[in-house]
N, C-alpha and C. Protein backbone atom coordinates (compact mmCIF):
# COMPACT_ATOMS: atom_id res chain seq x y z
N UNK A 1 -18.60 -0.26 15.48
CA UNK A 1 -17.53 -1.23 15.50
C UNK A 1 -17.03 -1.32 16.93
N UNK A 2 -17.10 -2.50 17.45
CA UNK A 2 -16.15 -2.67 18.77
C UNK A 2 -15.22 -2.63 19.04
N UNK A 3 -14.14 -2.15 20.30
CA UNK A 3 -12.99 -2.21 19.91
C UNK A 3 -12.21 -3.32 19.68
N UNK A 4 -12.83 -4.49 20.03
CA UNK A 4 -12.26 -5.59 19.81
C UNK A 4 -12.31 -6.75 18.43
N UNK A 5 -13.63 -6.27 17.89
CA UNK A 5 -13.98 -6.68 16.45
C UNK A 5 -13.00 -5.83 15.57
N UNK A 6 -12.72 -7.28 14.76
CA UNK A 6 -11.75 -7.24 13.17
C UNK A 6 -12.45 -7.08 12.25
N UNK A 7 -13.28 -6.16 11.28
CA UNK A 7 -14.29 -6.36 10.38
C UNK A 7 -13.19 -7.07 8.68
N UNK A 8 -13.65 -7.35 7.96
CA UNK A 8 -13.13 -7.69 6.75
C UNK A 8 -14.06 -7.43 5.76
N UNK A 9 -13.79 -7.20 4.93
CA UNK A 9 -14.69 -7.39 3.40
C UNK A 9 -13.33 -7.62 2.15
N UNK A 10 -14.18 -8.07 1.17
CA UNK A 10 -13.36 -8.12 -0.11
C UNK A 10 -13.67 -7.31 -1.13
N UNK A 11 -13.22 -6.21 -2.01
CA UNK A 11 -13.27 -5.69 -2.95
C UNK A 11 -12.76 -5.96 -4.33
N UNK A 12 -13.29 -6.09 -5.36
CA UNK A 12 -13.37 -6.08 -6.78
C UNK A 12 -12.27 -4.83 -7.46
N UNK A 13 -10.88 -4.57 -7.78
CA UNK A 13 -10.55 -3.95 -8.35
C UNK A 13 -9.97 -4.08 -9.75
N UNK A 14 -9.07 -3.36 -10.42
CA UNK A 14 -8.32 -3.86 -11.88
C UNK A 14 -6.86 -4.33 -11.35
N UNK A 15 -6.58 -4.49 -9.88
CA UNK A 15 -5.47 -5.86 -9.47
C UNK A 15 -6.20 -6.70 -8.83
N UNK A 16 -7.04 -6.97 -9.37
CA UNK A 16 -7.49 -8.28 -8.74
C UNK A 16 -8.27 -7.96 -7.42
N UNK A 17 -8.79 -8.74 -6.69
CA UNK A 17 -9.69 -8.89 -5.54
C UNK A 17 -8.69 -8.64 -4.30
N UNK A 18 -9.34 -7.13 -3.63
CA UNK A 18 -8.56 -6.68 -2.70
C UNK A 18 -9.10 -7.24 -1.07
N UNK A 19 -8.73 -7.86 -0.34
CA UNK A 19 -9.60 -8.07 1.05
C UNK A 19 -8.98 -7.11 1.81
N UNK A 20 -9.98 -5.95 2.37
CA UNK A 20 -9.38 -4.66 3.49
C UNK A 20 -9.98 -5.32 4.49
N UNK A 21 -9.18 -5.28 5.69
CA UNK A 21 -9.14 -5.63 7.00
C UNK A 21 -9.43 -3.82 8.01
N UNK A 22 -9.86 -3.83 8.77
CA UNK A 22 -9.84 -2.75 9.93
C UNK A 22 -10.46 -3.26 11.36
N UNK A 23 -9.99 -2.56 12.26
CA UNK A 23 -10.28 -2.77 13.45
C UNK A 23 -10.95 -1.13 13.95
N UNK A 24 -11.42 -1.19 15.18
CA UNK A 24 -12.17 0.44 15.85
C UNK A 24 -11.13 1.52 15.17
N UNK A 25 -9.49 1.32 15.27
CA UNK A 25 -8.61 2.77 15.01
C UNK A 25 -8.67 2.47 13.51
N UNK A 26 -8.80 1.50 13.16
CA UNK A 26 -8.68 2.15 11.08
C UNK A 26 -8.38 0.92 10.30
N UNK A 27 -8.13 1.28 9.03
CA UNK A 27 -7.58 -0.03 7.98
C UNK A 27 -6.46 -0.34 8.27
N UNK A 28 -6.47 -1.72 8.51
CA UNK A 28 -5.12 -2.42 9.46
C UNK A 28 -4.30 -3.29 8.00
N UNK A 29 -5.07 -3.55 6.71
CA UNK A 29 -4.54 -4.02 5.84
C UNK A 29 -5.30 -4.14 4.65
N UNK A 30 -4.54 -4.32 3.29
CA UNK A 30 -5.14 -4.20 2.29
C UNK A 30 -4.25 -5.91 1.79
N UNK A 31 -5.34 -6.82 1.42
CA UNK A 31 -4.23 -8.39 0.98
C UNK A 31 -4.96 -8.09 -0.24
N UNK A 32 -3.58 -8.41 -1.05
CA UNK A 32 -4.04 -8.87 -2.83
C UNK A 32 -4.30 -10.57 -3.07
N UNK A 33 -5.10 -10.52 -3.26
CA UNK A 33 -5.73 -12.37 -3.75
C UNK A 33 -4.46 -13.04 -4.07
N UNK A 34 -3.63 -12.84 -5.04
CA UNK A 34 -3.05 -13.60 -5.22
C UNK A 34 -1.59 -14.00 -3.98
N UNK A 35 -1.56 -13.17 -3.56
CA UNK A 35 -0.68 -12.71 -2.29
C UNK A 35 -1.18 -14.15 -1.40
N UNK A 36 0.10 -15.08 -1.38
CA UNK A 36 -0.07 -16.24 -0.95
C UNK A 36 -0.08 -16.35 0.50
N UNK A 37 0.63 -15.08 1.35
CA UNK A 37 0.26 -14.94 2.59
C UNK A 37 -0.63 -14.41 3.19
N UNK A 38 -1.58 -13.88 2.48
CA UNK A 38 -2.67 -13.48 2.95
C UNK A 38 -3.36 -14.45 3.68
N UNK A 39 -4.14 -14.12 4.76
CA UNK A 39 -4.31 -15.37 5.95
C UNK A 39 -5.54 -15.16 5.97
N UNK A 40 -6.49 -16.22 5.75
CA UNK A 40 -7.87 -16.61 5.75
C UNK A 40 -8.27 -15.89 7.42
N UNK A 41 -9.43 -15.44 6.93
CA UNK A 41 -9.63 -14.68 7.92
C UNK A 41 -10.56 -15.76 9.18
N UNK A 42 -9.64 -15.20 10.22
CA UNK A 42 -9.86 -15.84 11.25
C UNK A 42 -11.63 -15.65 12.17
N UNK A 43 -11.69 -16.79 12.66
CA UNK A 43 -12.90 -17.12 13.18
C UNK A 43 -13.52 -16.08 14.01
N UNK A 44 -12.80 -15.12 14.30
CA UNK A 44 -13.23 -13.70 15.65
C UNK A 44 -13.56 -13.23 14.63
N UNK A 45 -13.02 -12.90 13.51
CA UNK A 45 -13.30 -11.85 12.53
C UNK A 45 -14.98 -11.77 11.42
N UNK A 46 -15.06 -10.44 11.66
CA UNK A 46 -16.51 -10.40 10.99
C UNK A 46 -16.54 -10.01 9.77
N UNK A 47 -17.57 -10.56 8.77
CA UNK A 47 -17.37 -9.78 7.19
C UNK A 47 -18.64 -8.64 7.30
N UNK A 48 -18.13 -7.76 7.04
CA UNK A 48 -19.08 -6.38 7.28
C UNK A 48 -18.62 -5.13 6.36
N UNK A 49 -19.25 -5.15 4.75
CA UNK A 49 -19.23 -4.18 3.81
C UNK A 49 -19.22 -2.61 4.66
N UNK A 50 -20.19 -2.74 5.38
CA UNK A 50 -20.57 -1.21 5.55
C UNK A 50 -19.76 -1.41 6.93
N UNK A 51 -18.74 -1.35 7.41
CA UNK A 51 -17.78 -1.04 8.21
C UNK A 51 -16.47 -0.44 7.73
N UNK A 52 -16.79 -1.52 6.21
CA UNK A 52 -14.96 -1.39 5.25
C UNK A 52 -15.75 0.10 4.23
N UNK A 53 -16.89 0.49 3.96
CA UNK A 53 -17.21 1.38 2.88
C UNK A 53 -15.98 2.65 2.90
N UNK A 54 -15.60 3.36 4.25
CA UNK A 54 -15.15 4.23 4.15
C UNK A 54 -13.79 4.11 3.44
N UNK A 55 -13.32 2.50 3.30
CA UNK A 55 -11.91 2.34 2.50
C UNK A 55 -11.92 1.99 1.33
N UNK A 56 -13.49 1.15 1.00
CA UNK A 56 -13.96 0.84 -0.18
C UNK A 56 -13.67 1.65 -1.22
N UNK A 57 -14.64 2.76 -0.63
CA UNK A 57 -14.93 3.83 -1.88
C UNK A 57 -14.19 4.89 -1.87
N UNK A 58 -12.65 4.80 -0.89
CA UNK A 58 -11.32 5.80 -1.22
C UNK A 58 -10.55 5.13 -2.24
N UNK A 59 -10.67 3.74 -2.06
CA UNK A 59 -9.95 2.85 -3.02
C UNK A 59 -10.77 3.07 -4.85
N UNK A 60 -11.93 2.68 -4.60
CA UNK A 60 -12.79 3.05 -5.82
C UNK A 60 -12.07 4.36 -6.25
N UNK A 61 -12.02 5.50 -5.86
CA UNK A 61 -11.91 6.90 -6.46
C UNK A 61 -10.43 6.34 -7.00
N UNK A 62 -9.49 6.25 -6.19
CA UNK A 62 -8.51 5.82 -6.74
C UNK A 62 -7.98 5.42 -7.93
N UNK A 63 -9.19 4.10 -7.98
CA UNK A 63 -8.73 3.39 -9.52
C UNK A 63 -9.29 3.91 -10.76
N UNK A 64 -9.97 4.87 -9.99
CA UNK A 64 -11.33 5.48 -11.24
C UNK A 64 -10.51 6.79 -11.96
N UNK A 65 -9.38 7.37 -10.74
CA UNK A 65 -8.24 8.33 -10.98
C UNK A 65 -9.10 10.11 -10.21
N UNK A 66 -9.71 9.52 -9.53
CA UNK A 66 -10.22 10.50 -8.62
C UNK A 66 -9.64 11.21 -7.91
N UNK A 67 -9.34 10.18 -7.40
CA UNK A 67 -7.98 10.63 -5.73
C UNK A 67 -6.49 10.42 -6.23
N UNK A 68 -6.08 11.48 -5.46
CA UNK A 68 -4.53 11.04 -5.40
C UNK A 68 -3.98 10.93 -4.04
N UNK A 69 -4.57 11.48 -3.02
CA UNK A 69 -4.37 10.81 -1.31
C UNK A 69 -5.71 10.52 -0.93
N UNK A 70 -5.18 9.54 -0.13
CA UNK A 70 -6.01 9.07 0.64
C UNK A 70 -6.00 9.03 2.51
N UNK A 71 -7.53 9.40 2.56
CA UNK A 71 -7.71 10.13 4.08
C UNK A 71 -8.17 9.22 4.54
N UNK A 72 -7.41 8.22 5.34
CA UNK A 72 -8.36 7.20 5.76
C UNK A 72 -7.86 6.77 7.45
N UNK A 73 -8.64 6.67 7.87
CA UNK A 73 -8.00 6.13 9.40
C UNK A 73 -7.26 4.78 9.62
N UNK A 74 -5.61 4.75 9.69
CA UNK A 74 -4.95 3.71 9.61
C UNK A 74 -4.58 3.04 10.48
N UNK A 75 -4.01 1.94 10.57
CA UNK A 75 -3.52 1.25 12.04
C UNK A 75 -2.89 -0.09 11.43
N UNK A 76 -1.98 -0.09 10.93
CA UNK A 76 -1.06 -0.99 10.55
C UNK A 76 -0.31 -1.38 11.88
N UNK A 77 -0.24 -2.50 11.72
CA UNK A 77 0.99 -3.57 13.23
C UNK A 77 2.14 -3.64 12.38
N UNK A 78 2.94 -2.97 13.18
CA UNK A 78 4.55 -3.68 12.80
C UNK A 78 5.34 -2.94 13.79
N UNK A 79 6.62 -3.16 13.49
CA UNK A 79 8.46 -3.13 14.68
C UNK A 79 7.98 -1.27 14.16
N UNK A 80 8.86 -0.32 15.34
CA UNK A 80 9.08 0.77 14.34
C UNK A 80 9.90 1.19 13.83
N UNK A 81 10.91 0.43 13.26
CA UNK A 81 11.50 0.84 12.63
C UNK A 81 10.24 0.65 10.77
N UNK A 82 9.57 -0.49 11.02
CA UNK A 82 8.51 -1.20 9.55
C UNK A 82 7.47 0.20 9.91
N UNK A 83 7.48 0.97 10.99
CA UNK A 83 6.20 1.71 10.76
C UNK A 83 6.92 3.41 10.61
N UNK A 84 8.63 3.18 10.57
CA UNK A 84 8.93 4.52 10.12
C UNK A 84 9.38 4.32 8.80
N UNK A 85 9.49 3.22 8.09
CA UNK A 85 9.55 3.13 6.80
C UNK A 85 7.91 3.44 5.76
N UNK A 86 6.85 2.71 6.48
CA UNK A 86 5.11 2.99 6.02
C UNK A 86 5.12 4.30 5.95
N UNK A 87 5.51 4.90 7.16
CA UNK A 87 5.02 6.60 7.13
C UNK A 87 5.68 7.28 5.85
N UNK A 88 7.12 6.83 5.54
CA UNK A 88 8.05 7.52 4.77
C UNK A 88 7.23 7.06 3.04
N UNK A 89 6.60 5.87 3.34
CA UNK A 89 6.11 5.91 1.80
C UNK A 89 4.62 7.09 1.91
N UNK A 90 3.98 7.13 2.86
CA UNK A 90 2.63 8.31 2.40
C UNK A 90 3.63 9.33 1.97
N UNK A 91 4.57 9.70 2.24
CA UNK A 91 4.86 10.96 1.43
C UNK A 91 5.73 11.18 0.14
N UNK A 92 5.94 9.78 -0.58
CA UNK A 92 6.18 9.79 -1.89
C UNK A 92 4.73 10.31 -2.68
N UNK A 93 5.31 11.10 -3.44
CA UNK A 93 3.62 12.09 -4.40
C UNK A 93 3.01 11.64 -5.05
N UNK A 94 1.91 11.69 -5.11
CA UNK A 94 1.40 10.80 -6.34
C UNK A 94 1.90 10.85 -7.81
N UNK A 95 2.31 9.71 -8.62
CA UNK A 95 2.91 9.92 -9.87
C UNK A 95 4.42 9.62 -9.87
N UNK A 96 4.91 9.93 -8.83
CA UNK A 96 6.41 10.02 -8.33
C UNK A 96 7.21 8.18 -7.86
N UNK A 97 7.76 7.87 -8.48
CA UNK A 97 8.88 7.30 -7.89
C UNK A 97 10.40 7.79 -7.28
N UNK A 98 10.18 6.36 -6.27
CA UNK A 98 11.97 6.33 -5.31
C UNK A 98 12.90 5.31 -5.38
N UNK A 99 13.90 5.35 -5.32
CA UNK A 99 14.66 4.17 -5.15
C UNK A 99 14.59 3.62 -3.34
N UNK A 100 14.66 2.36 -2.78
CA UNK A 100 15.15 1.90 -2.13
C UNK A 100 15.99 2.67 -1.32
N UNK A 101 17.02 2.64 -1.98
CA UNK A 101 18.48 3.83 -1.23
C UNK A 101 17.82 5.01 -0.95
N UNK A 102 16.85 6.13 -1.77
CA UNK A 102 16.48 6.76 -1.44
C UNK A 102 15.24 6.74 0.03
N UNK A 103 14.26 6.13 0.06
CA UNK A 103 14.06 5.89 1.17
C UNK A 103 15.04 5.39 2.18
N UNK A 104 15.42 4.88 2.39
CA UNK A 104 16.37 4.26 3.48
C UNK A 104 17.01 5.75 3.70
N UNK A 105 17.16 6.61 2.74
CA UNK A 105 17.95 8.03 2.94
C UNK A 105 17.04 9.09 3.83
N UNK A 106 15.78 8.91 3.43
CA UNK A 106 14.83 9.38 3.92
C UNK A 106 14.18 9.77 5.39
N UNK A 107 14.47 7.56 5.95
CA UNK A 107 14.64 8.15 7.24
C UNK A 107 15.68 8.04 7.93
N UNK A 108 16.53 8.57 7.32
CA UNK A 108 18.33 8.62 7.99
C UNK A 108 18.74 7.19 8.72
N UNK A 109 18.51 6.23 7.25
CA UNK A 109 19.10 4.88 7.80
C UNK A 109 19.60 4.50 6.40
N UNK A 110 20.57 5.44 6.04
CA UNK A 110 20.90 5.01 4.31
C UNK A 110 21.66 3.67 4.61
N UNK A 111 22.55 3.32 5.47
CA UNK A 111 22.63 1.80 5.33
C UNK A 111 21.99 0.76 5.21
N UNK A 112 20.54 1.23 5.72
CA UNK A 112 19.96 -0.02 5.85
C UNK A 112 18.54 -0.55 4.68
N UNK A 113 19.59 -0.24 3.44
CA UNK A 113 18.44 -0.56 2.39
C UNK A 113 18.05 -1.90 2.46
N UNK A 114 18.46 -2.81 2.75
CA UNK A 114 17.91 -4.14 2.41
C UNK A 114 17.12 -4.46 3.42
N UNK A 115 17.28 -3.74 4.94
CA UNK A 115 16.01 -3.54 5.82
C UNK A 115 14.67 -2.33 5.46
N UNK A 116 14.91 -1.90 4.85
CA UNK A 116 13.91 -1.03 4.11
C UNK A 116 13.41 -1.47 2.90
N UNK A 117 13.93 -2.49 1.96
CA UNK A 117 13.24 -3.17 1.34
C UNK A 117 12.56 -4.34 1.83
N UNK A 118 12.60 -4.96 3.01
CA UNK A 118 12.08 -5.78 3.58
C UNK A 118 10.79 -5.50 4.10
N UNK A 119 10.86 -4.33 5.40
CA UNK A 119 9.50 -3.81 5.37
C UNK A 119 9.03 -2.89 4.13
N UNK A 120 9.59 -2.64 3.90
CA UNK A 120 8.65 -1.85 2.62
C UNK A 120 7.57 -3.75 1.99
N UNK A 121 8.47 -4.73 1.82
CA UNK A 121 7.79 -5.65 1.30
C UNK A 121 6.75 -6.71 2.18
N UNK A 122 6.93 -6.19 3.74
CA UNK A 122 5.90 -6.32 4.88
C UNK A 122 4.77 -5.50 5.19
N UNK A 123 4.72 -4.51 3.87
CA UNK A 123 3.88 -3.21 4.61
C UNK A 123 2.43 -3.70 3.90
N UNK A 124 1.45 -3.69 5.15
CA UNK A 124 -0.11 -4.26 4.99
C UNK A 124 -0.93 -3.54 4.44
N UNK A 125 -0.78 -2.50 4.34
CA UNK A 125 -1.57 -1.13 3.44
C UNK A 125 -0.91 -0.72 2.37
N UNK A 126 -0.76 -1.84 1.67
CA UNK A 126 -0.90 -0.91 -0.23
C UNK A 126 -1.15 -0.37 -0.69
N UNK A 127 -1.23 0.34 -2.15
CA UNK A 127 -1.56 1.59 -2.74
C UNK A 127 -1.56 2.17 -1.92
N UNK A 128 -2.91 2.46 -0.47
CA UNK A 128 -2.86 3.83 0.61
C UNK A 128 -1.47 4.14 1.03
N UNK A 129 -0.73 3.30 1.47
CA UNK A 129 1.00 3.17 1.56
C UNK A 129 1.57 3.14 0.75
N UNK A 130 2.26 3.74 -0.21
CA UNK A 130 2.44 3.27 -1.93
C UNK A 130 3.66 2.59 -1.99
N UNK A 131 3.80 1.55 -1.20
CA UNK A 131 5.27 0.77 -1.85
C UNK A 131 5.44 0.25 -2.83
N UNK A 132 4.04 0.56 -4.05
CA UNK A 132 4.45 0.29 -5.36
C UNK A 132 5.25 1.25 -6.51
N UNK A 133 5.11 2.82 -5.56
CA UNK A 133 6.43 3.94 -6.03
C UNK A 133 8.24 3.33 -5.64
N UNK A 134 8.27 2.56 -5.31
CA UNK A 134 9.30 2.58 -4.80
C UNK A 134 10.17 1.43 -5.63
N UNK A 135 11.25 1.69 -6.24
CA UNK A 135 11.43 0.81 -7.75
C UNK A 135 12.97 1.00 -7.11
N UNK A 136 13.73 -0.40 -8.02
CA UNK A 136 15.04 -0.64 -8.14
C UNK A 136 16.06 1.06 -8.76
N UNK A 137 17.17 0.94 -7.62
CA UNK A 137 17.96 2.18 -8.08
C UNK A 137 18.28 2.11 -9.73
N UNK A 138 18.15 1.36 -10.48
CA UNK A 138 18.20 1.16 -11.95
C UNK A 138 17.01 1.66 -12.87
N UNK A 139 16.01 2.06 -11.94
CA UNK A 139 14.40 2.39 -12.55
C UNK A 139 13.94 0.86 -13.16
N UNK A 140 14.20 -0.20 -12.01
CA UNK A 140 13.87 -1.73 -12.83
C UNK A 140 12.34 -1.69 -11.42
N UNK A 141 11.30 -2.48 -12.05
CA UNK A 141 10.31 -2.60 -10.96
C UNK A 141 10.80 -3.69 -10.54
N UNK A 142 10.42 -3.95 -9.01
CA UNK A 142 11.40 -5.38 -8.27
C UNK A 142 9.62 -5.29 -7.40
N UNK A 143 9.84 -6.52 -6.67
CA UNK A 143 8.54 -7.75 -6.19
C UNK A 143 7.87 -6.06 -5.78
N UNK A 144 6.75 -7.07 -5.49
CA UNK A 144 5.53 -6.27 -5.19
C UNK A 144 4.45 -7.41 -5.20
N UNK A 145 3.96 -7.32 -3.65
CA UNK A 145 2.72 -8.43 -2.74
C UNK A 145 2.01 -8.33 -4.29
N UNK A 146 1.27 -7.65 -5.04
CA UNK A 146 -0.33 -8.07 -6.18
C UNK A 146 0.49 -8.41 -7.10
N UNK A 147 2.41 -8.51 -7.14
CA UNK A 147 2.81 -9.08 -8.42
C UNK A 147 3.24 -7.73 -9.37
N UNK A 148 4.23 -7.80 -10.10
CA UNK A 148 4.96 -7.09 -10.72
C UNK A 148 3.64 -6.35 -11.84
N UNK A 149 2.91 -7.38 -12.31
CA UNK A 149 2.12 -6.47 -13.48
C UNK A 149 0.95 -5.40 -12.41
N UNK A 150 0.26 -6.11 -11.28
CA UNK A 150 -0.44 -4.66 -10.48
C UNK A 150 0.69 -3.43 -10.28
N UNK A 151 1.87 -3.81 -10.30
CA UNK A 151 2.79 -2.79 -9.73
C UNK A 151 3.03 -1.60 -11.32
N UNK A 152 2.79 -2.27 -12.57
CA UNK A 152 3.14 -1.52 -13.42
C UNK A 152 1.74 -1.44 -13.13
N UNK A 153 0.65 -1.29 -13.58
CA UNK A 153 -0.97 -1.06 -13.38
C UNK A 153 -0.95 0.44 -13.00
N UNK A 154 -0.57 0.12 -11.47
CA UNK A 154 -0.64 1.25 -10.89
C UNK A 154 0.41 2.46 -10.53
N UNK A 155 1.35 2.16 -11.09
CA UNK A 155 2.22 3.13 -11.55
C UNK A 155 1.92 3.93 -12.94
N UNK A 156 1.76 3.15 -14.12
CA UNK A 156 0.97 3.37 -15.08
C UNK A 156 -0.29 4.43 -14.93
N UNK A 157 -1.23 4.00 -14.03
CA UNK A 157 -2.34 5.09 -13.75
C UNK A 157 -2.35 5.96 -13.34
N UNK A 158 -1.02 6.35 -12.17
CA UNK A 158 -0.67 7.18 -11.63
C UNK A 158 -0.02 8.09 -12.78
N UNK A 159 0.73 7.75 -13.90
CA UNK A 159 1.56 8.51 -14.27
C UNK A 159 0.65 9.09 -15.53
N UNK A 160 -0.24 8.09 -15.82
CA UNK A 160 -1.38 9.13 -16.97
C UNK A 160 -2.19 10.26 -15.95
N UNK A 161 -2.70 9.88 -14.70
CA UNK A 161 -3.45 11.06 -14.41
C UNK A 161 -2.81 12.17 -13.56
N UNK A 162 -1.40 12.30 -13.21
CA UNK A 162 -0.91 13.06 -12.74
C UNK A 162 -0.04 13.60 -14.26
N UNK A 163 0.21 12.96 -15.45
CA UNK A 163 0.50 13.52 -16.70
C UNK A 163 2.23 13.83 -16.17
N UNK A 164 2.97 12.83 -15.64
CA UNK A 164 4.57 12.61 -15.30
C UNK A 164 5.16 11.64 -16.05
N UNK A 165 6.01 11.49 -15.87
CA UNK A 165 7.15 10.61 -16.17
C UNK A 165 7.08 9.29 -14.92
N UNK A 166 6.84 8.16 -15.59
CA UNK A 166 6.99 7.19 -14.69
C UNK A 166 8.13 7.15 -13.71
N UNK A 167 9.05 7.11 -13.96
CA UNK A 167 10.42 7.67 -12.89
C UNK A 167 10.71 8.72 -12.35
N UNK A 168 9.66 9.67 -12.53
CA UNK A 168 10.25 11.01 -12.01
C UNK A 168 10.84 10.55 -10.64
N UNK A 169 11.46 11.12 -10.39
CA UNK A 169 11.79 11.28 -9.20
C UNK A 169 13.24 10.02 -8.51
N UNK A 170 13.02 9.12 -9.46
CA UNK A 170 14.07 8.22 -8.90
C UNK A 170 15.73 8.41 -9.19
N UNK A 171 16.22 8.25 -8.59
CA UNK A 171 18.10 8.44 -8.51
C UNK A 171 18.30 8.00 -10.24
């Protein structure tokens, strides 16, 4: 891979058709099909399976209930305050939900939940980033980029193969 080549491919999952994006440092994004901002991939950009395999088939284990982290080389673009909110979701557990308030508590910006629900709802690496743990202080599920039913999906799968409580963990 060059450092200047964008590779893309699209993957087949049970939310629908995932397109992973990466560049030379790692998976720069995961777009859900139906996800209306997902941006047709641009003319520099190359489609190349065996560039994306190493995210392919972390994602595969995933849905199959293989994995519960994922080791993958990342490189998401955003402000940092959007890339100290990403980091703060890899370490919600697998199986586990948070509230909003609770992240925002997390990285000592409890005021600023409605900026932490914002990037949380800008963040380009899904599932690997799990901002689909991260649910209304009421235990209500609120938006999510693949759509509210991938968001129960995969909360759902998480909570049969880790054998939890869908809310554990939330306020």
């Amino acid at each position: 891979m060059t450092r200047d080549t964008i590779h893309y491919d699209d993957m087949p999952s049970p939310v629908g058709r995932l397109r992973l994006v990466a560049d030379a440092e790692g998976l720069r994004e995961i777009g859900f099909e139906r996800d209306r901002s997902q941006e047709a991939p641009s003319p520099h950009w190359v489609r190349s399976t065996p560039a994306l395999a190493f995210a392919r088939s972390q994602l595969e284990d995933y849905f199959a209930g293989r994995r519960q982290v994922f080791t993958l080389p990342l490189h998401p673009l955003g402000t940092p305050f959007q890339l100290a909110v990403w980091r703060e979701l890899a370490r919600i557990p697998y199986g586990a939900t948070i509230s909003y308030g609770e992240l925002a508590r997390r990285i000592e910006r409890p005021l600023a939940v409605r900026a932490v629900g914002a990037a949380n709802g800008r963040n380009p690496l899904p599932i690997v980033l799990p901002c689909h743990r991260v649910i209304g202080s009421d235990g209500s599920l609120t938006g999510f980029g693949g759509g509210l039913p991938a968001k129960r999906f995969l909360l759902t799968l998480e909570r049969r193969i880790a054998g939890g409580d869908l809310f554990a963990g939330a306020p």
